[in-house]
N, C-alpha and C. Protein backbone atom coordinates (compact mmCIF):
# COMPACT_ATOMS: atom_id res chain seq x y z
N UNK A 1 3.67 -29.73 26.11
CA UNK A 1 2.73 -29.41 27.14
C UNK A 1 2.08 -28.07 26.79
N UNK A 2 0.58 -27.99 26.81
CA UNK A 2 0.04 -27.00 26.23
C UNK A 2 -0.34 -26.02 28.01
N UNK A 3 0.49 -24.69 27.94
CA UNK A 3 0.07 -23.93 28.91
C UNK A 3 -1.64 -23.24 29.05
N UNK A 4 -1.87 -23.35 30.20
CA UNK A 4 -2.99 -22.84 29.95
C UNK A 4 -3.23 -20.96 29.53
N UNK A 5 -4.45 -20.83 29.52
CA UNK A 5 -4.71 -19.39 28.69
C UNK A 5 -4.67 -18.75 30.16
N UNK A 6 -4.48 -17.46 29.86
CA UNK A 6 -4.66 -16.44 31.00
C UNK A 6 -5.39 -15.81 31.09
N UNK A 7 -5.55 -15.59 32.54
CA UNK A 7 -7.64 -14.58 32.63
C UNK A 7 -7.06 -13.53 32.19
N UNK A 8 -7.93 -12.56 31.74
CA UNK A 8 -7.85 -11.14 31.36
C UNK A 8 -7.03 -10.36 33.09
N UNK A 9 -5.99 -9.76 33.00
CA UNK A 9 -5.47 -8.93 34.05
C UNK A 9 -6.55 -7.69 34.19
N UNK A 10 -6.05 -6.89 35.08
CA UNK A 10 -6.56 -5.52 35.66
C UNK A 10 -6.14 -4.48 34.36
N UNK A 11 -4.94 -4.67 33.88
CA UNK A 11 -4.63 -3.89 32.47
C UNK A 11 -5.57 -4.05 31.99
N UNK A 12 -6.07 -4.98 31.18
CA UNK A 12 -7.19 -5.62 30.24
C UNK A 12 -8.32 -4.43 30.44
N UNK A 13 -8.15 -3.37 29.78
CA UNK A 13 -9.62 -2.37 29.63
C UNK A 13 -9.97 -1.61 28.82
N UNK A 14 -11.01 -1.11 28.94
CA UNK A 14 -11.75 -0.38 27.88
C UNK A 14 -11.03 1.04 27.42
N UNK A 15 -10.46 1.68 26.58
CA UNK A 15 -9.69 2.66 27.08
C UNK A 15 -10.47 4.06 25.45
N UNK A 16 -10.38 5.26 25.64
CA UNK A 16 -11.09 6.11 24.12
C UNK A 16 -10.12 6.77 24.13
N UNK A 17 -9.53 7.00 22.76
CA UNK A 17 -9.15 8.00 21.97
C UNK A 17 -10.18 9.38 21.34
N UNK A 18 -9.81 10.53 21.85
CA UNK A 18 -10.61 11.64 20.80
C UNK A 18 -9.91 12.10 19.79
N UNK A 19 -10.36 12.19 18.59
CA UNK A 19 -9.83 12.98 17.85
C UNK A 19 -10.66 14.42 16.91
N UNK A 20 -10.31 15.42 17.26
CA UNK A 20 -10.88 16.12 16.65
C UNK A 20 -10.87 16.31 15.20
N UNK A 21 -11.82 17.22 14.26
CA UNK A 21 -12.29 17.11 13.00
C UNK A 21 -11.17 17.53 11.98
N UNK A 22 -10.43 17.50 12.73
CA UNK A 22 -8.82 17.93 11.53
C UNK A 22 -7.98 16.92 11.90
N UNK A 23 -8.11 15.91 12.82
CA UNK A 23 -7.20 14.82 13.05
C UNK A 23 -7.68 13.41 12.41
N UNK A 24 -9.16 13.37 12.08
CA UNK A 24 -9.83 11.91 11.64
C UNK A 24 -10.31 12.20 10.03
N UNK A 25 -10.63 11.10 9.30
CA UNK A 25 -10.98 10.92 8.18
C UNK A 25 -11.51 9.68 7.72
N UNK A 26 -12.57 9.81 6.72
CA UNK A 26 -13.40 8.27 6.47
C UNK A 26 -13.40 8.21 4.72
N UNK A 27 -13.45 7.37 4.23
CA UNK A 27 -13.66 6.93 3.08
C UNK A 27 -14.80 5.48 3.21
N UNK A 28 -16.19 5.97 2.57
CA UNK A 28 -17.41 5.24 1.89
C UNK A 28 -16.96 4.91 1.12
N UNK A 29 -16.70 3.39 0.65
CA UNK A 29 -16.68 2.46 -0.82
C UNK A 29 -18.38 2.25 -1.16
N UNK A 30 -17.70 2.18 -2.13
CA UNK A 30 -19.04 1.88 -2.88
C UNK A 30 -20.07 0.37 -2.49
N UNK A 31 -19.30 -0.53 -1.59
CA UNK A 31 -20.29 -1.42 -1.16
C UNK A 31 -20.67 -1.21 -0.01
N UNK A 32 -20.52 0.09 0.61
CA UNK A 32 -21.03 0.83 1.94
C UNK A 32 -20.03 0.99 3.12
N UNK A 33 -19.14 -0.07 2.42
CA UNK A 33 -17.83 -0.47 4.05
C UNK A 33 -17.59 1.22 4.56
N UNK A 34 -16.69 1.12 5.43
CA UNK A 34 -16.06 2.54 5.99
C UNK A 34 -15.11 1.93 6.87
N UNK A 35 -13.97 3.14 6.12
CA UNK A 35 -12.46 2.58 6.30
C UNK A 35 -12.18 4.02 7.05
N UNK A 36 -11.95 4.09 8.26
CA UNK A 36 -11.40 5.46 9.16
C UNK A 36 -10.22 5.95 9.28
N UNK A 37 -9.53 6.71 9.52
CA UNK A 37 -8.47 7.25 9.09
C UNK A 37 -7.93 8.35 10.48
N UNK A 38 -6.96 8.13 11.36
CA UNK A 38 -6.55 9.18 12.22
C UNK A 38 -5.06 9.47 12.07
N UNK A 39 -4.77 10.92 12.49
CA UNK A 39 -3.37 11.66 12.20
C UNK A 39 -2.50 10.82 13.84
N UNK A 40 -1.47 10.13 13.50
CA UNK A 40 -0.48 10.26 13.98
C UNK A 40 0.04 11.06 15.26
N UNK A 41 0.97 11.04 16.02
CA UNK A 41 1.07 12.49 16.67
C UNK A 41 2.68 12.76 15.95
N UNK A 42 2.89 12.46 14.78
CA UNK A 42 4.12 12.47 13.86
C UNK A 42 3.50 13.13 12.62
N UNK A 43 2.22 13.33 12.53
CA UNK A 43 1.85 14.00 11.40
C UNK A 43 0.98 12.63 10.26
N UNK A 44 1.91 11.51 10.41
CA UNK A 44 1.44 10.68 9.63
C UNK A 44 -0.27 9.55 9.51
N UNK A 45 -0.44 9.52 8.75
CA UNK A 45 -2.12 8.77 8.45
C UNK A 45 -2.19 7.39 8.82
N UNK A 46 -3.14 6.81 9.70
CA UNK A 46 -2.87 5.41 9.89
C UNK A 46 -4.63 4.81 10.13
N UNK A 47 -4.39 4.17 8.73
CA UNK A 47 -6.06 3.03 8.80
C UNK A 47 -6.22 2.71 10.00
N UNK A 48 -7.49 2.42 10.60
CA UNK A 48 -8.61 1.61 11.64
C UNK A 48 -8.57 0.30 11.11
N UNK A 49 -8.08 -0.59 12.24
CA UNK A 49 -8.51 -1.98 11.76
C UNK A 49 -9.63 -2.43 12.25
N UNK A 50 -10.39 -1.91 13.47
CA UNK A 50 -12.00 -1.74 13.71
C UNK A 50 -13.15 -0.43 13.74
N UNK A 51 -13.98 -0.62 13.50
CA UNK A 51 -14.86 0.50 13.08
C UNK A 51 -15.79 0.77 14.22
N UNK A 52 -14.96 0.75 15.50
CA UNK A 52 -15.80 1.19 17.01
C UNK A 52 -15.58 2.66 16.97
N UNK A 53 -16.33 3.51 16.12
CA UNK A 53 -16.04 4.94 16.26
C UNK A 53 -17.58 5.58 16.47
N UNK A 54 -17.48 6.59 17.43
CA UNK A 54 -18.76 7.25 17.84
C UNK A 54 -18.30 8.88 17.69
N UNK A 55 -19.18 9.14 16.69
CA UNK A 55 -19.02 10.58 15.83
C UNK A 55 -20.15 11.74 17.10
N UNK A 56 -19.22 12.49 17.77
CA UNK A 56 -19.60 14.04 18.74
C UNK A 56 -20.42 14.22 17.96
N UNK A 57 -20.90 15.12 18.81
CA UNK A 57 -21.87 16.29 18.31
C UNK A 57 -20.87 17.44 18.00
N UNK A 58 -19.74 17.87 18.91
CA UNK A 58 -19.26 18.86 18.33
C UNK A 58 -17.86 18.54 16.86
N UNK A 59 -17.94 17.46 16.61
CA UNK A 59 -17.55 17.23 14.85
C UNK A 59 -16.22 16.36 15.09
N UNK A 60 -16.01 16.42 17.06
CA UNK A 60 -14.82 15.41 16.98
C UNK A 60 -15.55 13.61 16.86
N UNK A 61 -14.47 12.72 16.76
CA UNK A 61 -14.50 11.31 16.97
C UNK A 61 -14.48 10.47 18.17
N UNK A 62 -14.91 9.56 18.64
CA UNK A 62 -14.36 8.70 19.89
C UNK A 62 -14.00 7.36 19.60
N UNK A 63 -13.01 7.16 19.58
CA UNK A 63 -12.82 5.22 18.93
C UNK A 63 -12.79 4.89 20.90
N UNK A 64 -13.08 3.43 20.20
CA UNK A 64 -13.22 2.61 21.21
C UNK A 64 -11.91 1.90 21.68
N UNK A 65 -10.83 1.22 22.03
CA UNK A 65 -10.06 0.72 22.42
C UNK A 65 -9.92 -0.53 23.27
N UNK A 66 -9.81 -1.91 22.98
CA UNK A 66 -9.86 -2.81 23.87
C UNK A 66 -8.28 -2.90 24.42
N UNK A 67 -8.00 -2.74 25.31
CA UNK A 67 -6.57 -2.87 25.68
C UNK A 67 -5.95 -4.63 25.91
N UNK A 68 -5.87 -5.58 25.32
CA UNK A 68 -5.32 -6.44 26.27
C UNK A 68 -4.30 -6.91 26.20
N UNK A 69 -4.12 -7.32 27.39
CA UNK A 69 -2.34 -7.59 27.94
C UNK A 69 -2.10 -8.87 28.15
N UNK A 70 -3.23 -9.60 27.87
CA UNK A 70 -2.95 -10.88 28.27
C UNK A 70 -2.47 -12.12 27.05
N UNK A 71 -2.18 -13.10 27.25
CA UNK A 71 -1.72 -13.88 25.76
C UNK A 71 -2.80 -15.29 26.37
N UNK A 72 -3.37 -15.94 25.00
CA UNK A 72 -3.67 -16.96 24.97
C UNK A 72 -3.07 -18.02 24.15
N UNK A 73 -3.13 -19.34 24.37
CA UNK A 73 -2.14 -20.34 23.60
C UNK A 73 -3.31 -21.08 22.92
């Protein structure tokens, strides 16, 4: 019996991370991609698996965040 999918909850939202200009990092390949890069709060480096980032004016970052909580089958 296949359960049905679930509506998106009230969790389900838009949520931003900032990171300022000593916490983020990007690498340009040579076929133009851009692979983003933010510090941890352990110190450690961890790739972007989407590229929803909106670059301040004052030199910090804003990623975008879809939160969801819900499961589909």
């Amino acid at each position: 019996m296949k359960r049905p999918a679930k509506q998106p909850s009230h969790d389900a939202r838009t949520e931003k991370a900032n990171y300022p200009p000593s916490d983020y990092g990007r690498i340009v390949r040579s076929d133009g991609s851009t692979q983003w890069w933010v510090r941890s709060s352990n110190g450690s480096w961890i790739a972007l698996r989407h590229q929803r980032v909106m670059e301040n004016d004052n030199g910090s970052i804003t990623l975008l965040l879809l939160r969801a909580d819900h499961v589909t089958e």
